[in-house]
N, C-alpha and C. Protein backbone atom coordinates (compact mmCIF):
# COMPACT_ATOMS: atom_id res chain seq x y z
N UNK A 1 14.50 -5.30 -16.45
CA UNK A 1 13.18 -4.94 -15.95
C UNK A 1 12.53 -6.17 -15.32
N UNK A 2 11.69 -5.58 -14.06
CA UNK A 2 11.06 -7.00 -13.64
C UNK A 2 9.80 -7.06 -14.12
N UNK A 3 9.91 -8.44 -14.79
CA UNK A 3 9.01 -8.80 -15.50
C UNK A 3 7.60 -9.51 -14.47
N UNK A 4 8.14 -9.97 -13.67
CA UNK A 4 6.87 -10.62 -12.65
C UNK A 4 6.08 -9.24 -12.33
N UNK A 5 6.39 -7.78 -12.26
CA UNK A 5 5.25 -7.23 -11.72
C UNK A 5 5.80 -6.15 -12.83
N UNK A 6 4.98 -6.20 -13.99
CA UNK A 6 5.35 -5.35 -14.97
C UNK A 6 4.02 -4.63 -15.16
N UNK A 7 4.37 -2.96 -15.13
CA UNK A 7 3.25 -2.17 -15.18
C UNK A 7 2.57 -2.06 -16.84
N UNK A 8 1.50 -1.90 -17.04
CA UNK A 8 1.20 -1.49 -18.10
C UNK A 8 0.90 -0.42 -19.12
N UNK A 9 0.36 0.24 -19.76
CA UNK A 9 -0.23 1.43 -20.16
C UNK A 9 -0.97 1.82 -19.48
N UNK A 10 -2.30 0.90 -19.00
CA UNK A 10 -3.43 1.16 -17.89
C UNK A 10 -2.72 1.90 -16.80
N UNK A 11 -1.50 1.71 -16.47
CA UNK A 11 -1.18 2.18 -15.13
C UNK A 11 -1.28 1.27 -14.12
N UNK A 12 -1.59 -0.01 -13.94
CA UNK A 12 -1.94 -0.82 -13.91
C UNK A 12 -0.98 -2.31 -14.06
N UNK A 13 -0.56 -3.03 -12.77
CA UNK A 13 0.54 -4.43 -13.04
C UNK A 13 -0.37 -5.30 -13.79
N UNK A 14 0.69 -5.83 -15.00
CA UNK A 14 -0.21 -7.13 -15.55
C UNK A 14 0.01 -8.18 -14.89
N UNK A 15 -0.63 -9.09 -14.92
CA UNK A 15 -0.98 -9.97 -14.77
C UNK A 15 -1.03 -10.14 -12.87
N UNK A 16 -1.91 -9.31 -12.41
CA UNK A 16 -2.19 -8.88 -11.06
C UNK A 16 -3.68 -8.88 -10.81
N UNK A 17 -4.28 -9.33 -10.36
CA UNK A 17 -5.75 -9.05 -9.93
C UNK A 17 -6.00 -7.97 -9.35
N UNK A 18 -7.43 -7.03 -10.90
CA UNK A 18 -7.29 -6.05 -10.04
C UNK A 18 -9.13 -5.75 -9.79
N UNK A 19 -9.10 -5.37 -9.14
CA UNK A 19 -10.37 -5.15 -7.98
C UNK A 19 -10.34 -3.70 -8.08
N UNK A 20 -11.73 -2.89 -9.03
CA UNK A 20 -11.37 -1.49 -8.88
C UNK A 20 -12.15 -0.90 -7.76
N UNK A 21 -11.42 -0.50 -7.07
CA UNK A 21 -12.29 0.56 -6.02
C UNK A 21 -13.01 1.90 -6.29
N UNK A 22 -13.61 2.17 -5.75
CA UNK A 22 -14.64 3.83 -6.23
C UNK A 22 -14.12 4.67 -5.32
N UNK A 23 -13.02 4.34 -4.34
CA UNK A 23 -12.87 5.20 -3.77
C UNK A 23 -10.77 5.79 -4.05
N UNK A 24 -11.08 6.49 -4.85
CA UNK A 24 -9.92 7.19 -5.54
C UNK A 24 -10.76 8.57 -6.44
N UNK A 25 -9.68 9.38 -6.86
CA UNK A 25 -9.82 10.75 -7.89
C UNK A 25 -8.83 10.53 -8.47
N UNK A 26 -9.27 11.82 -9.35
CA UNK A 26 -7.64 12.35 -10.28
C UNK A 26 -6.18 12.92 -9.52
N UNK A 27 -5.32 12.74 -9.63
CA UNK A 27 -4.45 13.79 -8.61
C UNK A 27 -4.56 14.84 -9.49
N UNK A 28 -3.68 15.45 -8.21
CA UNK A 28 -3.48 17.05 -9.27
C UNK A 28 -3.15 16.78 -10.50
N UNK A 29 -3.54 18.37 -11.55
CA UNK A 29 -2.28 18.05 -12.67
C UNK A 29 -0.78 18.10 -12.60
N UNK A 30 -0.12 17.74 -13.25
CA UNK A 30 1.39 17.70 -13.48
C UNK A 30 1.73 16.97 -11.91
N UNK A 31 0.85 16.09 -11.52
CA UNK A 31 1.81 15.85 -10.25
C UNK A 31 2.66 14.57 -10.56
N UNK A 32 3.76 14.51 -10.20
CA UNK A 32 5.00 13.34 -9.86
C UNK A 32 4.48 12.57 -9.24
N UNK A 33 4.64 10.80 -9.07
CA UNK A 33 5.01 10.20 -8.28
C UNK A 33 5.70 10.37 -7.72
N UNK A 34 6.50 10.02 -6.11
CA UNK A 34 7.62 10.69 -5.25
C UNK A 34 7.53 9.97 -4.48
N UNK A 35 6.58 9.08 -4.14
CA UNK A 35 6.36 8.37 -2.52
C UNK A 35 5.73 7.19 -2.58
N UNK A 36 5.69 6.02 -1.71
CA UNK A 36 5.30 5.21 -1.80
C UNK A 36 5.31 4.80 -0.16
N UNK A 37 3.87 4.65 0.24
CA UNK A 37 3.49 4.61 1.70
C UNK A 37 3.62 2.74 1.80
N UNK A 38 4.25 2.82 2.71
CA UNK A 38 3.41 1.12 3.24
C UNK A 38 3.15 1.00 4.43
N UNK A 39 1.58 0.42 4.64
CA UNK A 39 0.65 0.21 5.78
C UNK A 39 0.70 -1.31 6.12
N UNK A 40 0.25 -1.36 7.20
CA UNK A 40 -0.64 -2.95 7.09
C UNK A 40 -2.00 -2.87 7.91
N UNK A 41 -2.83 -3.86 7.66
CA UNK A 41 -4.19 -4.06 7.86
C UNK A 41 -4.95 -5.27 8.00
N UNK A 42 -5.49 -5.43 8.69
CA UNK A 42 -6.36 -7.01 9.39
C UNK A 42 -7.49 -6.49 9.66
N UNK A 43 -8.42 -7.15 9.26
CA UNK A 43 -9.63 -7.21 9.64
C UNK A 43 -10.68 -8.62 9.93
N UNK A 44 -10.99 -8.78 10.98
CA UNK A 44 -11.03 -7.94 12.07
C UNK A 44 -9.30 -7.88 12.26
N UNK A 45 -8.52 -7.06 13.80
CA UNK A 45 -7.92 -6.81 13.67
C UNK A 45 -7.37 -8.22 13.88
N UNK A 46 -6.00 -8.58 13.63
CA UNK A 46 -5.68 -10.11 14.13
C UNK A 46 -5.61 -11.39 13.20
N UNK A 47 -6.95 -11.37 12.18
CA UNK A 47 -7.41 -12.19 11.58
C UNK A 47 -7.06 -11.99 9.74
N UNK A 48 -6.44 -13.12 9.31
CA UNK A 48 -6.13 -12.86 8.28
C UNK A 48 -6.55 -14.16 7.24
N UNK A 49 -6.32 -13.52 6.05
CA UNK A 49 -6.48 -14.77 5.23
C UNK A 49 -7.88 -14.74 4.80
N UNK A 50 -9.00 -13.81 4.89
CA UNK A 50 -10.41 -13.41 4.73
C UNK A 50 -10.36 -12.27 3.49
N UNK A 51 -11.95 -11.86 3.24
CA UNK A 51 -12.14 -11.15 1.94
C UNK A 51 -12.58 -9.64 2.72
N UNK A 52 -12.42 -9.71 4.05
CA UNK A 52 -12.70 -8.09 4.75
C UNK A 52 -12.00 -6.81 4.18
N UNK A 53 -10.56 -6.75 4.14
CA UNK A 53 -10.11 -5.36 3.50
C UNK A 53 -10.61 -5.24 2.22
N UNK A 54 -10.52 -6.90 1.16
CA UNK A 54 -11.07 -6.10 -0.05
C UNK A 54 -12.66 -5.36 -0.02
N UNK A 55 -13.44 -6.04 1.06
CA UNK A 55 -14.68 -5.61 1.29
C UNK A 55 -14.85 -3.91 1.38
N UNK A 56 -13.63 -3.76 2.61
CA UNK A 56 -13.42 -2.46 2.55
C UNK A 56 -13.22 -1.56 1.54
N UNK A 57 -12.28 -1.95 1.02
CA UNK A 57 -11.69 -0.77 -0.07
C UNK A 57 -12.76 -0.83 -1.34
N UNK A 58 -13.79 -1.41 -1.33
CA UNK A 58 -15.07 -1.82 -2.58
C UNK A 58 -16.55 -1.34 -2.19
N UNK A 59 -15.92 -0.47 -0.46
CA UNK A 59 -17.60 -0.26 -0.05
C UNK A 59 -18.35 -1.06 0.05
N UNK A 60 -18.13 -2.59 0.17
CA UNK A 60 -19.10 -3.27 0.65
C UNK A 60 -19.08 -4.29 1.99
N UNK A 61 -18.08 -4.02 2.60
CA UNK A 61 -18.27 -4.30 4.18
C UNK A 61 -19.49 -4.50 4.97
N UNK A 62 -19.56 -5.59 5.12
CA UNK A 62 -21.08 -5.19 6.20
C UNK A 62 -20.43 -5.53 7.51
N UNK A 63 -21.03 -3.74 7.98
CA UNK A 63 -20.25 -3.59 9.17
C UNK A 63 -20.99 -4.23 10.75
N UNK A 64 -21.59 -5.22 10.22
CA UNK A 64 -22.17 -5.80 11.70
C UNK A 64 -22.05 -7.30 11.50
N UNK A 65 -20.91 -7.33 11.25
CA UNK A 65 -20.04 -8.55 10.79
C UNK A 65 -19.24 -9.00 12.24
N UNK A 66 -18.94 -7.98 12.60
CA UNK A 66 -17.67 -8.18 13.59
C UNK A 66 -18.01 -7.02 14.81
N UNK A 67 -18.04 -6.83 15.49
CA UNK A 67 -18.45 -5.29 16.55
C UNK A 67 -16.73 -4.73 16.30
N UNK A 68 -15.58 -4.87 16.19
CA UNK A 68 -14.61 -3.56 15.55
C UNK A 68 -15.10 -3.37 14.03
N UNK A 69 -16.01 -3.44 12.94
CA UNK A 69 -15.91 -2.87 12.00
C UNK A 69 -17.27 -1.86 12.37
N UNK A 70 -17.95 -1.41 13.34
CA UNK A 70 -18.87 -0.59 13.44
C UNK A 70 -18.17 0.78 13.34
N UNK A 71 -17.17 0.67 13.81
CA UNK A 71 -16.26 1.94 13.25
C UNK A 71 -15.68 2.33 11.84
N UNK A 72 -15.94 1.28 11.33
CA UNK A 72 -16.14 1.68 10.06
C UNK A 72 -16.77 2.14 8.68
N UNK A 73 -18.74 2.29 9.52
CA UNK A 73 -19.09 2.35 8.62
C UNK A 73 -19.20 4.02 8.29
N UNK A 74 -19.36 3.68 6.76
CA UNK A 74 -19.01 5.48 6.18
C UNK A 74 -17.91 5.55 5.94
N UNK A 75 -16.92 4.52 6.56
CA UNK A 75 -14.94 5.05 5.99
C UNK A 75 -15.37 4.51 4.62
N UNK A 76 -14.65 5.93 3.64
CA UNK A 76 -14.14 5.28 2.49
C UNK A 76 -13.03 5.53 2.32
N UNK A 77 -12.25 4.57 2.06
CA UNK A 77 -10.70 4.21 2.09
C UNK A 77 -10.52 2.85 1.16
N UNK A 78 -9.03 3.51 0.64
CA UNK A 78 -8.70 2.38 -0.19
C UNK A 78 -6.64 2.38 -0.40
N UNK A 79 -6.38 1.55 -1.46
CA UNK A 79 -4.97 1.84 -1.60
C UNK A 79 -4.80 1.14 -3.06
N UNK A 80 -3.65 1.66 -3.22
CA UNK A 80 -3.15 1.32 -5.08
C UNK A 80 -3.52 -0.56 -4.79
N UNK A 81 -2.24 -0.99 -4.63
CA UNK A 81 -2.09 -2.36 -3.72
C UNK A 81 -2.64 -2.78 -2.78
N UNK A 82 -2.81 -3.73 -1.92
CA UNK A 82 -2.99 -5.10 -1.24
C UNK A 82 -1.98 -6.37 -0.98
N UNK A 83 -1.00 -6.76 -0.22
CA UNK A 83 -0.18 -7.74 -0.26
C UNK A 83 -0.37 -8.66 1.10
N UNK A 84 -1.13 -10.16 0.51
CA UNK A 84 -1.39 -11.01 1.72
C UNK A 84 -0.28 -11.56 2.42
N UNK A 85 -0.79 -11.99 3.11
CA UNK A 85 0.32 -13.07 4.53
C UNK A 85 1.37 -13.74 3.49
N UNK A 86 0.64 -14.54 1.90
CA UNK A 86 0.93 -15.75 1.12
C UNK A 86 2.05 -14.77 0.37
N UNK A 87 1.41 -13.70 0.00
CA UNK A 87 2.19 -12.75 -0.87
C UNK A 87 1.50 -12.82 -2.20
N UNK A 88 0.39 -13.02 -2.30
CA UNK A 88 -0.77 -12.46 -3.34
C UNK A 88 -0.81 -11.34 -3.42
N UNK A 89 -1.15 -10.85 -4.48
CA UNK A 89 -1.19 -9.16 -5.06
C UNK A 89 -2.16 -9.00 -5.56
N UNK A 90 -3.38 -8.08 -4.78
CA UNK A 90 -4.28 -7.43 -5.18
C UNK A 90 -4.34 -5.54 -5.84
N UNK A 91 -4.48 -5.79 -7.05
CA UNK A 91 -4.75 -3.97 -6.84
C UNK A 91 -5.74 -2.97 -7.87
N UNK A 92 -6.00 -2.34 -6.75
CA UNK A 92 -7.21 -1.73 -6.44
C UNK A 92 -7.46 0.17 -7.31
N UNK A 93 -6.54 0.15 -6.94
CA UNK A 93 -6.24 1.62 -7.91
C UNK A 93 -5.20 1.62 -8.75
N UNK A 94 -5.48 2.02 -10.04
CA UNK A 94 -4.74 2.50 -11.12
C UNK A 94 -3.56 3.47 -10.23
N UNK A 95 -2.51 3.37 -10.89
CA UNK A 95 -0.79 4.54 -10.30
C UNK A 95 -1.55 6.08 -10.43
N UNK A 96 -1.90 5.68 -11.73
CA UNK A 96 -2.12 7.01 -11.96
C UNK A 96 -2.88 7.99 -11.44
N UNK A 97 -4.05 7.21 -11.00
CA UNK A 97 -4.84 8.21 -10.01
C UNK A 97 -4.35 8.00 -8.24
N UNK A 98 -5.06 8.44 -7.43
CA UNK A 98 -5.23 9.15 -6.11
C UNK A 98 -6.18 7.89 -5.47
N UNK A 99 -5.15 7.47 -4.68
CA UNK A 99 -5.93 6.55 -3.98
C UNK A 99 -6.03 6.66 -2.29
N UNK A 100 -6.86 6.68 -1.48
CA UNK A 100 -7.05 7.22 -0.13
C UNK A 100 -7.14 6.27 0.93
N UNK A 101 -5.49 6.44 0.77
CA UNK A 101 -4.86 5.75 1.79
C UNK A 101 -4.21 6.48 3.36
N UNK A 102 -3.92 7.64 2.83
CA UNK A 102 -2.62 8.34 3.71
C UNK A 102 -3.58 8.91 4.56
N UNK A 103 -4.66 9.63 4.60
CA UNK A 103 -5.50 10.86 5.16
C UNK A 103 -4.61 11.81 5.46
N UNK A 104 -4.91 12.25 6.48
CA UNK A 104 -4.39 13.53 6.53
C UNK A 104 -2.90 13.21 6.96
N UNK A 105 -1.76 13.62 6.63
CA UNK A 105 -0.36 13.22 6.04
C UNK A 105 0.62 14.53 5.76
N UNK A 106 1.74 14.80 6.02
CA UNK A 106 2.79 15.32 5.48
C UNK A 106 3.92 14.37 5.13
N UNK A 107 5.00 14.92 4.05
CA UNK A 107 6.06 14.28 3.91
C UNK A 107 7.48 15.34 3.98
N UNK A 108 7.96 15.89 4.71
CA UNK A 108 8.83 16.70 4.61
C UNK A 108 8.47 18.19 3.86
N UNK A 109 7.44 18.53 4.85
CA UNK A 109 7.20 19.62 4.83
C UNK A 109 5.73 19.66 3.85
N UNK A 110 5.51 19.15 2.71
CA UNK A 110 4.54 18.29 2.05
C UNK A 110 3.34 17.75 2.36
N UNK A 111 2.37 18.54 2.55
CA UNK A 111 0.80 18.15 2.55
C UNK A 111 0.28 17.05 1.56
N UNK A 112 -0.94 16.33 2.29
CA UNK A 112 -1.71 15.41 1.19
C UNK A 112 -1.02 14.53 0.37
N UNK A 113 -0.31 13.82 1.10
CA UNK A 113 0.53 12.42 0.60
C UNK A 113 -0.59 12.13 -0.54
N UNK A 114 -1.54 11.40 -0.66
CA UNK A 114 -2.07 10.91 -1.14
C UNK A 114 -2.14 11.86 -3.06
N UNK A 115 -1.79 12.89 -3.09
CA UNK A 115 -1.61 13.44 -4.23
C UNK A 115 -0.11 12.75 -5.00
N UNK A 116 0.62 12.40 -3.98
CA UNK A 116 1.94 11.98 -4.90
C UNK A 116 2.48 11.19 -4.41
N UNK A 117 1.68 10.15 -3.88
CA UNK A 117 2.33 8.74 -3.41
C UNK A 117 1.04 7.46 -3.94
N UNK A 118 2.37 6.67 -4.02
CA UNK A 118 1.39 5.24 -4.14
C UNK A 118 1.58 4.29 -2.63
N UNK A 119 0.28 4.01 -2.00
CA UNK A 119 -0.43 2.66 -1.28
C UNK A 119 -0.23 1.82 -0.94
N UNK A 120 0.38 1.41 -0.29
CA UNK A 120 0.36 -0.54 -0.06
C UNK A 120 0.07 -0.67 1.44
N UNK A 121 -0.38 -1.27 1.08
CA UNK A 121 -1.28 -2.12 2.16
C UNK A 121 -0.60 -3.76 2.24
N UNK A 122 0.08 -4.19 3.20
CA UNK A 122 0.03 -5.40 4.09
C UNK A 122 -0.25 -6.05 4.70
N UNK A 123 -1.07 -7.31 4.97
CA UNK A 123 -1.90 -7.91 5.69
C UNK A 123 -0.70 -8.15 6.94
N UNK A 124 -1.30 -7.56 7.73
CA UNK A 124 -0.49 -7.54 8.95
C UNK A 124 -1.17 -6.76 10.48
N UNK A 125 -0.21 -6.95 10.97
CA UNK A 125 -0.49 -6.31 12.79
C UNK A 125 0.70 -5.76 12.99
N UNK A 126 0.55 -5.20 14.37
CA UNK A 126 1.77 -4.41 15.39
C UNK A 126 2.66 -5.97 15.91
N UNK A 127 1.57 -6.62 15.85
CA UNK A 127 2.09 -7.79 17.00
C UNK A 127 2.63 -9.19 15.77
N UNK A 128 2.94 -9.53 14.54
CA UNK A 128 3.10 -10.71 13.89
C UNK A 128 3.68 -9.82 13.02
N UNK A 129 5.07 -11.09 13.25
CA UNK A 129 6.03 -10.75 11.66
C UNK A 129 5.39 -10.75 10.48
N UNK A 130 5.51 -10.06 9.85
CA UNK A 130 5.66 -9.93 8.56
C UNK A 130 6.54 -11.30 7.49
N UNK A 131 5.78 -11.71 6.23
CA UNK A 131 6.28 -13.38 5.63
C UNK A 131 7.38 -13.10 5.09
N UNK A 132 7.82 -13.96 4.90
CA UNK A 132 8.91 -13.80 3.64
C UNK A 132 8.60 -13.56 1.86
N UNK A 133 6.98 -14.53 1.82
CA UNK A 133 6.95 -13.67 0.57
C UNK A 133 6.03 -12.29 0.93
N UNK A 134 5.27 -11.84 1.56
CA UNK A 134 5.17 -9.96 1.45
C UNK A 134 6.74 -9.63 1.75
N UNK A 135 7.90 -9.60 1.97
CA UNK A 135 9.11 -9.34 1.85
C UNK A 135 9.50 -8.84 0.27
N UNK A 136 9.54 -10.57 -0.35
CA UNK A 136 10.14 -10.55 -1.48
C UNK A 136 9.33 -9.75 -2.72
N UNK A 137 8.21 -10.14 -2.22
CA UNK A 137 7.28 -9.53 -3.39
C UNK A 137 6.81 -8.16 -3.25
N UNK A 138 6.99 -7.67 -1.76
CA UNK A 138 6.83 -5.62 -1.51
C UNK A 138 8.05 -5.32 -2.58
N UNK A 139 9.27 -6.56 -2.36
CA UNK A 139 10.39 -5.51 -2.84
C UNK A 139 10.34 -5.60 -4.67
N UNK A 140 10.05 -6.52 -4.86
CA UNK A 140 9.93 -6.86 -6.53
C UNK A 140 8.56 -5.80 -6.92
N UNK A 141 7.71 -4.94 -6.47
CA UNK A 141 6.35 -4.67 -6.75
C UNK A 141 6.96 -2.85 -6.66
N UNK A 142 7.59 -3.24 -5.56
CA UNK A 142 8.64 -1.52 -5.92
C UNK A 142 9.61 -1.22 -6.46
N UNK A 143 10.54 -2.28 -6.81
CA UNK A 143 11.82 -2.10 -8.06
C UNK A 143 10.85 -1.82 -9.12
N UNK A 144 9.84 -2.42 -9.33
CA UNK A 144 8.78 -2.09 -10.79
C UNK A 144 8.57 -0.84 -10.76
N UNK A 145 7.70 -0.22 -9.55
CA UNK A 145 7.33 0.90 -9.81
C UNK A 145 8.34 2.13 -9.57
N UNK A 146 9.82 2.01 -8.94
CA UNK A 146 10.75 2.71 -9.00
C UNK A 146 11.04 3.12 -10.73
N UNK A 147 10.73 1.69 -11.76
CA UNK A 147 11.69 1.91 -12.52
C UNK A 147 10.28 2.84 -13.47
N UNK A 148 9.17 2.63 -13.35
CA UNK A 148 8.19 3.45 -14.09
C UNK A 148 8.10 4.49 -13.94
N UNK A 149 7.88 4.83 -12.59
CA UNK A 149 7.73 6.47 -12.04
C UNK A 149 9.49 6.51 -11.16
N UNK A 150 10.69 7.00 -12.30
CA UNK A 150 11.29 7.36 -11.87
C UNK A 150 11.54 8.35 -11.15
N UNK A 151 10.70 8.89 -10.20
CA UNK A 151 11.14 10.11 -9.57
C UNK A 151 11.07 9.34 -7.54
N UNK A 152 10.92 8.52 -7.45
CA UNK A 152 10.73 7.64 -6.39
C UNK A 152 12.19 7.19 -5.96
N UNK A 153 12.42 8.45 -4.89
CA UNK A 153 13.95 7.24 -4.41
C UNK A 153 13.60 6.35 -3.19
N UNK A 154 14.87 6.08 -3.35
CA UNK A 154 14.98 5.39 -1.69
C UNK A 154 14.53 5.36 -0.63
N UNK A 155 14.91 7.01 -0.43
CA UNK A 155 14.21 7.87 0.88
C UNK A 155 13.24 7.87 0.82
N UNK A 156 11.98 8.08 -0.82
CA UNK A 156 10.95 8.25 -0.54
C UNK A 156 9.97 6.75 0.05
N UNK A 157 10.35 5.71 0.61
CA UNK A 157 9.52 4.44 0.57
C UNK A 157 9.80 4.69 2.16
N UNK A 158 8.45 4.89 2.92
CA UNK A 158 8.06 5.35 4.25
C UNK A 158 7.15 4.48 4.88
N UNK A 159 6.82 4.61 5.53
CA UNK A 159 5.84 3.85 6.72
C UNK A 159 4.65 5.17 6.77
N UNK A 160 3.60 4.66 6.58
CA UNK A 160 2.10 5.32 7.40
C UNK A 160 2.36 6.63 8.53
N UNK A 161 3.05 5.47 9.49
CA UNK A 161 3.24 6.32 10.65
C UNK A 161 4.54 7.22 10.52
N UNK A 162 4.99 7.66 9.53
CA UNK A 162 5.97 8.11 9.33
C UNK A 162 5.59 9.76 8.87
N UNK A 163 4.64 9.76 8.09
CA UNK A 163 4.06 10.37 7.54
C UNK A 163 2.35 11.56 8.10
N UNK A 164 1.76 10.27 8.73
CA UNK A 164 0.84 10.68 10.02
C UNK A 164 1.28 10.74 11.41
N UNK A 165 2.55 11.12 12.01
CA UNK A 165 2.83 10.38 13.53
C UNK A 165 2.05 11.15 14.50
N UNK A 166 1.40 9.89 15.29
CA UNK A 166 0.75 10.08 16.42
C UNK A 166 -0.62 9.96 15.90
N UNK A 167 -0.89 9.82 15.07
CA UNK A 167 -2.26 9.22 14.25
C UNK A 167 -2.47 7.72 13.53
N UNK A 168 -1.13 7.21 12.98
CA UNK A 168 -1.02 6.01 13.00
C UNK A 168 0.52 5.65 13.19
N UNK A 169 0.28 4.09 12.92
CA UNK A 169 1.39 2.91 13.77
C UNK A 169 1.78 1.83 12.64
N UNK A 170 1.49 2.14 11.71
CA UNK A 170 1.54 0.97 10.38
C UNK A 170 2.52 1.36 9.66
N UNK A 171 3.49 0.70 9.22
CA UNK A 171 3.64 -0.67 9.13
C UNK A 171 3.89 -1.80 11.00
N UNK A 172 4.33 -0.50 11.65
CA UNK A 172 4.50 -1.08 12.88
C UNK A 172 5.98 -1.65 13.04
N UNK A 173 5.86 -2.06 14.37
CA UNK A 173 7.27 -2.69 14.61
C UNK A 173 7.86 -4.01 14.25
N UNK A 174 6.62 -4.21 13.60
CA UNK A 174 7.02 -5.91 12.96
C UNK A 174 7.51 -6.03 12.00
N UNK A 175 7.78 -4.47 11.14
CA UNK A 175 8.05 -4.22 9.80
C UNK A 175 9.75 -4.42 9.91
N UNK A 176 9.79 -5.10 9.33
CA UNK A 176 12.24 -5.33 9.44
C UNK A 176 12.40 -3.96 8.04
N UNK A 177 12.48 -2.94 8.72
CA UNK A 177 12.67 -1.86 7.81
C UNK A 177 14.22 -2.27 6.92
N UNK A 178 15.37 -2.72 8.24
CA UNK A 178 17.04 -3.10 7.62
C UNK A 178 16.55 -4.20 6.84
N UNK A 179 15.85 -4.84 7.16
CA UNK A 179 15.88 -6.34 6.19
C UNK A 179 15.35 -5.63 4.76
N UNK A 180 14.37 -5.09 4.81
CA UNK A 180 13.60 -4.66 3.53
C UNK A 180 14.50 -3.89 2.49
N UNK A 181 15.14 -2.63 3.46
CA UNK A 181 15.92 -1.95 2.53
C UNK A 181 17.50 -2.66 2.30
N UNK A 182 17.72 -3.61 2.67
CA UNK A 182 18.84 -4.80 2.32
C UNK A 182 18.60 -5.16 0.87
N UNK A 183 17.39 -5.93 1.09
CA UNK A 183 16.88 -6.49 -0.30
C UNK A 183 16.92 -5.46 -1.04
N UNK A 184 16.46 -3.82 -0.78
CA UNK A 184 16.06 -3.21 -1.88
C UNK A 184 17.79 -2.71 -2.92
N UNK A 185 18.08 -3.11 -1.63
CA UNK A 185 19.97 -2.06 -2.24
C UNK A 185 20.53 -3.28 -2.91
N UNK A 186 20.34 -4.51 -2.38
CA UNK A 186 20.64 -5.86 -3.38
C UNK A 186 20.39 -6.33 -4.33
N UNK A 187 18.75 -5.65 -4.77
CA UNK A 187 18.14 -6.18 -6.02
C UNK A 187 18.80 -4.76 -7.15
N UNK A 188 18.54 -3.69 -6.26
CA UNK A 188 19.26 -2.61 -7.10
C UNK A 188 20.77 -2.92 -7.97
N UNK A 189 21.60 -3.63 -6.67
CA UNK A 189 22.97 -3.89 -7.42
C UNK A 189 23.07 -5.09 -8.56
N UNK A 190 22.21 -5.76 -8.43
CA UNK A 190 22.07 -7.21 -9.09
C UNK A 190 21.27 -6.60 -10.29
C-alpha cells in the first residue's frame, strides 16, 4: 500500500492539506466509485503558482482581480484534489461525497459523472507541459485511490474533455496520456 498518499476513515488522504469546500453534496445512495476525471486549471489563465483556484473552489475569489475571472462570478465549482506545477496536494472534498467538477458529463452511456467519479484538478494549460512531479504524484494519489475504491479500473481514469467533448479541452494536449499510463502499468507491476 502507498503509504505517501494513504486515505483515511474521513475519506480523506492523510497527511494532505485539506481545504474544505462548500461546494459538494451527498452522491447518490449505494453509488460506486468508477471514475476518476483529470482536468487542469490556471488562473488567471497562464499564471501559476498563486492562491486563485483555491480561491475558487472556497467561494472566495474576488472576481475583479483579473478581467478573465468576471466570468466567474456565481461559478460554484470545485474538485476532490488540486495538484500544483511543484506537485503539492491540496484537497478539497472528502471521496466520499460529490464534488462539482465534471458539469454536465457522460461516461459511456452514463450521465452526471460527478455522482461516481473523483476530481483532479492540475495546475496547468493547453499550451505547457505538465512537471514531472504532477506526473509522479497524479500517479501515486491514484494507485491509492484505485486500491480504496476498488471498483476504478484503468479504463476508468479519463480526461474532462473526454467525458464533456466539445465543451471542454482539459487535461489538453500537454497531458502525455502514454507516459502517465506507463507509470500507471509500472507501479501496478512493481
Amino acid at each position: 500500500m502507498n503509504r505517501k498518499f494513504a486515505i483515511g476513515e474521513s475519506h480523506r488522504f492523510d497527511n494532505v492539506h485539506f481545504v474544505e469546500s462548500p461546494n459538494c453534496d451527498s452522491r447518490p445512495d449505494d453509488t460506486r466509485i468508477t471514475l476518476i476525471v483529470i482536468h487542469a486549471i490556471s488562473l488567471p489563465p497562464g499564471e501559476f503558482g498563486n492562491h486563485y483556484v483555491q480561491a475558487l473552489f472556497t467561494n472566495t475569489l474576488d472576481e475583479t482581480i483579473h478581467p478573465t475571472f468576471a466570468d466567474l462570478v456565481n461559478v460554484k465549482v470545485s474538485s476532490h484534489l488540486y495538484l500544483t506545477r511543484k506537485g503539492l496536494l491540496t484537497q478539497f472534498v472528502p471521496f466520499n461525497k460529490r464534488a462539482w467538477h465534471a458539469g454536465e458529463s457522460r461516461y459511456r452511456g452514463r450521465r452526471n459523472c460527478n455522482d461516481y467519479s473523483i476530481g483532479i484538478e492540475l495546475e496547468g494549460t493547453a499550451d505547457v507541459p505538465f512537471t514531472d512531479s504532477q506526473y509522479s504524484n497524479l500517479v501515486d494519489v491514484i494507485c491509492s485511490l484505485r486500491v480504496k475504491y476498488d471498483a476504478i479500473p484503468l479504463s476508468g481514469i479519463v480526461g474532462h474533455n473526454e467525458i464533456s467533448p466539445g465543451r471542454k479541452w482539459d487535461p489538453g494536449p500537454q497531458f502525455d496520456w502514454r507516459r502517465f499510463m506507463g507509470f500507471m502499468l509500472n507501479k501496478r507491476s512493481s
